[in-house]
Protein backbone atom coordinates (compact mmCIF):
# COMPACT_ATOMS: atom_id res chain seq x y z
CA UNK A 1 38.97 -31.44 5.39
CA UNK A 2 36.20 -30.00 3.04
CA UNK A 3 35.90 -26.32 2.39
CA UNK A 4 32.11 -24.81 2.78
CA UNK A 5 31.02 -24.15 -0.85
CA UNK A 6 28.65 -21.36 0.59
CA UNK A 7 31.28 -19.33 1.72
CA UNK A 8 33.39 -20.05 -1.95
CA UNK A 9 30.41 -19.06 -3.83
CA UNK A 10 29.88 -15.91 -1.71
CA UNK A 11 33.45 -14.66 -2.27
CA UNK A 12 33.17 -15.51 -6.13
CA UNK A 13 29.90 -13.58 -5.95
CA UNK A 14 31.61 -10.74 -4.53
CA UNK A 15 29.56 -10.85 -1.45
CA UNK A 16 31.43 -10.47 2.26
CA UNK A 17 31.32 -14.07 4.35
CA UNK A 18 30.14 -13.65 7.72
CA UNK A 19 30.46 -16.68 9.72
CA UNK A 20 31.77 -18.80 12.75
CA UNK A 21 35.62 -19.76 13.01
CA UNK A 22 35.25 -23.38 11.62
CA UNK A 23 39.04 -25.07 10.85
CA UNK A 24 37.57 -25.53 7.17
CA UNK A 25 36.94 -21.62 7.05
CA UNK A 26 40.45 -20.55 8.16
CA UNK A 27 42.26 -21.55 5.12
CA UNK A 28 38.84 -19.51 3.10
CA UNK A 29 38.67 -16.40 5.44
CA UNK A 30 40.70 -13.86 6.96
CA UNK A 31 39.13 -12.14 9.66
CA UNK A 32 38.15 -8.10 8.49
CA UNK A 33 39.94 -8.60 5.50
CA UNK A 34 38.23 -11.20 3.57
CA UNK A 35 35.47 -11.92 5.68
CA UNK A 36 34.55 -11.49 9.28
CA UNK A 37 34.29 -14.38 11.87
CA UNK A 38 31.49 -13.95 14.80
CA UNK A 39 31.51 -16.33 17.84
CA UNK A 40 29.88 -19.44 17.37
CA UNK A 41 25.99 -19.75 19.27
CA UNK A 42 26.78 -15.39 19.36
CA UNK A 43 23.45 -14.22 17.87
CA UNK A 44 24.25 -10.73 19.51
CA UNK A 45 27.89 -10.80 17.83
CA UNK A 46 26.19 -12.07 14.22
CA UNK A 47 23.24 -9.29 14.53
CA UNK A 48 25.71 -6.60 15.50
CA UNK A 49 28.45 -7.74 12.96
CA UNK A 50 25.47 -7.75 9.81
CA UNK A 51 24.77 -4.04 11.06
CA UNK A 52 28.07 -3.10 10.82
CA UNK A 53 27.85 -4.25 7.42
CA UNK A 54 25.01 -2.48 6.19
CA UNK A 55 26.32 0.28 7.91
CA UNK A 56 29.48 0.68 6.38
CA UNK A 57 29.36 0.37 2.31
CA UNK A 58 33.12 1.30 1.98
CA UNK A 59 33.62 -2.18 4.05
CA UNK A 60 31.09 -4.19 2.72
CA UNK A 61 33.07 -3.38 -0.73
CA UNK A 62 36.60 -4.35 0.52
CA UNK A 63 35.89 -7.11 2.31
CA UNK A 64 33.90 -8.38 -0.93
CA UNK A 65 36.63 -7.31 -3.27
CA UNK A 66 39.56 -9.13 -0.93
CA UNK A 67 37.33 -12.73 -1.00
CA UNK A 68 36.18 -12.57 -4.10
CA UNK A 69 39.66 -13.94 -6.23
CA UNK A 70 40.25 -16.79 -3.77
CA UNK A 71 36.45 -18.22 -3.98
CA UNK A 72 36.75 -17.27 -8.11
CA UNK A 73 40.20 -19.59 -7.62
CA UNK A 74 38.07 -22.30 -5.27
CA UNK A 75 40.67 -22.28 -2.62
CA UNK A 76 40.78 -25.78 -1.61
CA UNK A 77 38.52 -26.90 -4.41
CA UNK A 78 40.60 -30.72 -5.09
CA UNK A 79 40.15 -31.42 -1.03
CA UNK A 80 36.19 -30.78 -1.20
CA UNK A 81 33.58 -33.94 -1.29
């Protein structure tokens, strides 16, 4: 099974992932520590997840700073294509 590159690149970026619970993404995300999962077809959960986001810097940083050396490493890179 392929990673998501997005959500690789995003981590290596330093950005926090926000995104369903696909089986690609569990191996790539750890829910509220290196990313956060929403519900998938949950555009109330996404919209109020994002907020929480903006909302909270301090968050935003650590969930950025705990992705970002596994999508620098490409976690699962060999099994992608």
């Amino acid at each position: 099974m392929a990673l998501p590159v997005g959500g690789r690149d995003q981590q290596a970026a330093r950005v926090p992932v926000v995104c369903t619970r696909l089986p690609s993404l569990v191996e790539l995300l750890e829910d509220g520590v290196s990313g956060v999962y929403v519900p998938e077809d949950d555009a109330p959960a996404l919209a109020a997840s994002l907020a929480g986001l903006f909302a909270d810097p301090a968050r935003r940083e650590r969930l950025a700073g705990a992705g970002s050396p596994r999508g620098a490493r490409g976690v699962g890179h060999a099994r992608t294509g």
